[in-house]
N, C-alpha and C. Protein backbone atom coordinates (compact mmCIF):
# COMPACT_ATOMS: atom_id res chain seq x y z
N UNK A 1 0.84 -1.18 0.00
CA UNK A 1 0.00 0.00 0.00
C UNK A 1 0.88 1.24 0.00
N UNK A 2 0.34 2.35 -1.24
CA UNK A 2 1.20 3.40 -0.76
C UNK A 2 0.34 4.28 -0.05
N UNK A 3 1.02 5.19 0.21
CA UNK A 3 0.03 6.52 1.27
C UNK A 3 -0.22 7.55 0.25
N UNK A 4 -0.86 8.38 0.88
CA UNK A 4 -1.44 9.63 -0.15
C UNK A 4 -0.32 10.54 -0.59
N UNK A 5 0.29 10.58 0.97
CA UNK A 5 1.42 11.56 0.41
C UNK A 5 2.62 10.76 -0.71
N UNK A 6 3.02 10.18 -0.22
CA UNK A 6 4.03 9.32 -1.49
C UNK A 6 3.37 9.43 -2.85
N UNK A 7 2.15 9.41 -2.97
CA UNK A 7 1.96 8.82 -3.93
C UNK A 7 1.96 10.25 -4.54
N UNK A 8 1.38 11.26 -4.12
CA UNK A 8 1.23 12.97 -4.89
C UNK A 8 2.72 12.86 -5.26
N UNK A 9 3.68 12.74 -3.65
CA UNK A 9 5.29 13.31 -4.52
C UNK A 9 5.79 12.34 -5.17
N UNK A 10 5.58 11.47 -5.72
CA UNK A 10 5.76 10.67 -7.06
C UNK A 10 5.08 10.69 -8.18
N UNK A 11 3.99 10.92 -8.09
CA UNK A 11 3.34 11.83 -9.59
C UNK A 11 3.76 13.30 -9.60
N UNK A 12 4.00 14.57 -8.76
CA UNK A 12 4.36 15.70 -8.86
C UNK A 12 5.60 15.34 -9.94
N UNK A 13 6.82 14.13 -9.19
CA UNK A 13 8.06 14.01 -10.29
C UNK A 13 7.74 13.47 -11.24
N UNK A 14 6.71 12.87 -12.15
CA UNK A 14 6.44 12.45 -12.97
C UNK A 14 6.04 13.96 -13.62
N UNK A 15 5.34 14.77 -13.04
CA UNK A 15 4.76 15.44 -14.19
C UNK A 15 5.52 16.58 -14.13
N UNK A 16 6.39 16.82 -13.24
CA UNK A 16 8.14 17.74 -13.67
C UNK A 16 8.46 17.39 -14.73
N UNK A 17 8.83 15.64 -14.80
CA UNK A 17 9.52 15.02 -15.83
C UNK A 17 8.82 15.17 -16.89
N UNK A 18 7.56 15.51 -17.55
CA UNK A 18 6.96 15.90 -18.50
C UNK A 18 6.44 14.29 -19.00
N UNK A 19 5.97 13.09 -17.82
CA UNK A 19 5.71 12.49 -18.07
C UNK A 19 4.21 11.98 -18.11
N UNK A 20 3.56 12.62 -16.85
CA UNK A 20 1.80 13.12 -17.06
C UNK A 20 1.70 14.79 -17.56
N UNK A 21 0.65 14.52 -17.06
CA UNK A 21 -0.06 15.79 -16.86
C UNK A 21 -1.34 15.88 -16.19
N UNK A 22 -1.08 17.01 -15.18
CA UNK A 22 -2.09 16.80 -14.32
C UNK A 22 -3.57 17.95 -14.76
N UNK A 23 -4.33 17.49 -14.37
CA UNK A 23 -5.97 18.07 -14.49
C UNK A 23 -6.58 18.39 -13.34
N UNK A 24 -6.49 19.24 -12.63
CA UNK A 24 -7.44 19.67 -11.50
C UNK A 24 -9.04 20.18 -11.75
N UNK A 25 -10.09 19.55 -11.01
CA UNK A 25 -11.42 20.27 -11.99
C UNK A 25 -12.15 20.85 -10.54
N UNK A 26 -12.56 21.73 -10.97
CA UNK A 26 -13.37 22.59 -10.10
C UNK A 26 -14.39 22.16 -9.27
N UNK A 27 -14.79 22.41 -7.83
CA UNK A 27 -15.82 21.94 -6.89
C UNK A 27 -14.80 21.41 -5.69
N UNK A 28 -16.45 20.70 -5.41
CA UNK A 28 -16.03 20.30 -3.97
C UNK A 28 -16.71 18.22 -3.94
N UNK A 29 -16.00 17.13 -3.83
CA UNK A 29 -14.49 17.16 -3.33
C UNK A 29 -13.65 17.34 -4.58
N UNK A 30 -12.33 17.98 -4.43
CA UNK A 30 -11.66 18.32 -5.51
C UNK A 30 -11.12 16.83 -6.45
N UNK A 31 -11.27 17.41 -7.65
CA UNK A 31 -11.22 16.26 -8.39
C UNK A 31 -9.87 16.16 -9.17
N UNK A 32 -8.52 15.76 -9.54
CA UNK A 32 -7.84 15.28 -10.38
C UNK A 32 -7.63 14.42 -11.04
N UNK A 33 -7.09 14.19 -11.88
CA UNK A 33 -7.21 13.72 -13.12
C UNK A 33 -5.44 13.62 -13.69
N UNK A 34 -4.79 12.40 -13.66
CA UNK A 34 -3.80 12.17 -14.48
C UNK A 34 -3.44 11.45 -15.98
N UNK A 35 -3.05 12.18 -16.59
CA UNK A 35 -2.92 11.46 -17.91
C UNK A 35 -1.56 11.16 -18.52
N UNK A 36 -1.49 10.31 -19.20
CA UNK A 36 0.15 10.97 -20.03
C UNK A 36 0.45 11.19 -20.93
N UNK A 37 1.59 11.96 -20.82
CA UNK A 37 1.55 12.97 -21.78
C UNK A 37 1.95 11.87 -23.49
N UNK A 38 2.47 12.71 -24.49
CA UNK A 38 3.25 11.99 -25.42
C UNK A 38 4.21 11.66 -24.76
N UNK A 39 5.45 11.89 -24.73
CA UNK A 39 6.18 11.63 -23.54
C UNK A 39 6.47 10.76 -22.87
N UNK A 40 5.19 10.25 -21.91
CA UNK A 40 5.13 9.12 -20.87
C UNK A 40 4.50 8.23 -21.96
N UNK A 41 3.97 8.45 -23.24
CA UNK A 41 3.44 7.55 -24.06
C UNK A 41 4.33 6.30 -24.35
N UNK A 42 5.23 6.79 -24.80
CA UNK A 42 6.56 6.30 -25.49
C UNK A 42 6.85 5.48 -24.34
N UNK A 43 6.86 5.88 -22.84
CA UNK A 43 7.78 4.84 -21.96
C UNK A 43 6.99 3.35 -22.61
N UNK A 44 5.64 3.21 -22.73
CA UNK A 44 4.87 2.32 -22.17
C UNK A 44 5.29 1.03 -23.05
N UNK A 45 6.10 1.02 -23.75
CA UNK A 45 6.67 -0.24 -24.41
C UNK A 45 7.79 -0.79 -23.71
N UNK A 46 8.37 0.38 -22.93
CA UNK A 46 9.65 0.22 -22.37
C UNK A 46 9.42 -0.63 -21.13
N UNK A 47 7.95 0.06 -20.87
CA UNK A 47 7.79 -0.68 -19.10
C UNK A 47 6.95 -1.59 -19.49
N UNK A 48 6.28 -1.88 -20.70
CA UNK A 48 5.70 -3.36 -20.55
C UNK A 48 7.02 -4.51 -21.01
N UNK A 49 8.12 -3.90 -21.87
CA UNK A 49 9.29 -5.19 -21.96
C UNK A 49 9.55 -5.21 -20.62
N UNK A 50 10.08 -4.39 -19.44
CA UNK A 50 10.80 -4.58 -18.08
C UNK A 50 9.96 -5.56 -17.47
N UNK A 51 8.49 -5.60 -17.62
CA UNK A 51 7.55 -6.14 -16.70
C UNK A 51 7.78 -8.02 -17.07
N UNK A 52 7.89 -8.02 -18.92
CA UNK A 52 8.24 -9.06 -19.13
C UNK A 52 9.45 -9.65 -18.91
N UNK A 53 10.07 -9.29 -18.76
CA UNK A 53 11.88 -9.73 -18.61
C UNK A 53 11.82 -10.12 -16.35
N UNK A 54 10.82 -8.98 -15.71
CA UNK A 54 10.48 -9.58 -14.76
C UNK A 54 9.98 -10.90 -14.59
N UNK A 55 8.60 -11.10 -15.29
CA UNK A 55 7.79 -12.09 -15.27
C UNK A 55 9.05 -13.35 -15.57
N UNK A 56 9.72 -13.32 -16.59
CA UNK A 56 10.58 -14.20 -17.63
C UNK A 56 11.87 -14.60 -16.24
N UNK A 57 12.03 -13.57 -15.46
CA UNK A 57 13.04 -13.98 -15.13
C UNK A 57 12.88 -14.49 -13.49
N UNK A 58 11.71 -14.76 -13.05
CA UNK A 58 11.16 -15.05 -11.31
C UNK A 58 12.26 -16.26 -11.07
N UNK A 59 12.07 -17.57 -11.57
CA UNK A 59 12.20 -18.50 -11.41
C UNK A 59 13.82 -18.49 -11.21
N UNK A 60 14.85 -17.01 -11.99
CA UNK A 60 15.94 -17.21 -11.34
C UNK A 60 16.54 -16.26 -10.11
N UNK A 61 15.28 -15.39 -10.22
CA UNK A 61 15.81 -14.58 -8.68
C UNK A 61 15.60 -15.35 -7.55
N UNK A 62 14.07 -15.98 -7.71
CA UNK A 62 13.15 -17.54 -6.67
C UNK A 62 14.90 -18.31 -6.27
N UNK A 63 15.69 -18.54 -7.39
CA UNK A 63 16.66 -19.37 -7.21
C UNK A 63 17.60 -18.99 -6.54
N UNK A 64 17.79 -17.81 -6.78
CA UNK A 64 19.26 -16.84 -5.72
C UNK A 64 19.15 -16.55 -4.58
N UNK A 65 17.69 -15.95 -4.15
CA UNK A 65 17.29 -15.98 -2.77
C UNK A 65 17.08 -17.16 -2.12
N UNK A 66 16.58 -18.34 -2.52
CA UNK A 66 16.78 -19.80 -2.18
C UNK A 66 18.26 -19.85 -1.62
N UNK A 67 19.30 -19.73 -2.59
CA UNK A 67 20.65 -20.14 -2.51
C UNK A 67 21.08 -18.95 -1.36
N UNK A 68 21.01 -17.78 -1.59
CA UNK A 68 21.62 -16.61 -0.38
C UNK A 68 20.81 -16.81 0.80
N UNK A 69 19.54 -17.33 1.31
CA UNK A 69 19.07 -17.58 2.61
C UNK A 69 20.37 -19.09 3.18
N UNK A 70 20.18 -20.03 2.19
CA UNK A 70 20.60 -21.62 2.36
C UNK A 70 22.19 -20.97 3.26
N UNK A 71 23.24 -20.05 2.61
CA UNK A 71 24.55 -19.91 3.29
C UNK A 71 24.50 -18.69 4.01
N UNK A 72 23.34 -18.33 4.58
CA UNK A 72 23.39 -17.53 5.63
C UNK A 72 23.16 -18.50 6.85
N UNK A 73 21.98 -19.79 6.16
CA UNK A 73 22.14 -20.34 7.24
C UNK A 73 22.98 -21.02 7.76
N UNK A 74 24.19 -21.45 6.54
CA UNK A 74 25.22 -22.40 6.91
C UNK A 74 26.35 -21.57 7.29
N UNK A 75 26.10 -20.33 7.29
CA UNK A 75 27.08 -19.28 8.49
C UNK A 75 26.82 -19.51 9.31
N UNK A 76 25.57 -19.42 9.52
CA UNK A 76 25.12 -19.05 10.99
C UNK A 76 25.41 -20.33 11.90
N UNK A 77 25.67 -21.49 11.39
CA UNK A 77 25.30 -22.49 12.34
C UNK A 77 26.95 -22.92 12.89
């Protein structure tokens, strides 16, 4: 879970970076609205390959943390 605040100052740097853009709309409760820009358009190939190369690659991080818990424990003992 993130919190409210984290989450504003991580879209505020997104939309510095010219990667949204934000929409505030008038009334009461105040309403925003994030979009992205051209800009953040372009990432979205970038971060759906990362997501795959994640997905693609579980089974060998699953394996390293397996192996780095196994000789912490055979320090420890």
């Amino acid at each position: 879970t993130v919190s409210h605040r984290i989450l504003t100052l991580e879209l505020r740097k997104l939309e510095e970076a010219g990667v949204v853009r934000r929409t505030a709309h008038a009334g009461y409760p105040l309403r925003v609205d994030y979009d992205l820009t051209a800009a953040g358009s372009k990432l979205v190939p970038l971060i759906d390959a990362l997501g795959d190369w994640w997905e693609d690659t579980e089974d060998d991080r699953a394996g390293r943390v397996s192996s780095t818990a196994e000789t912490k424990l055979d320090t420890a003992a």
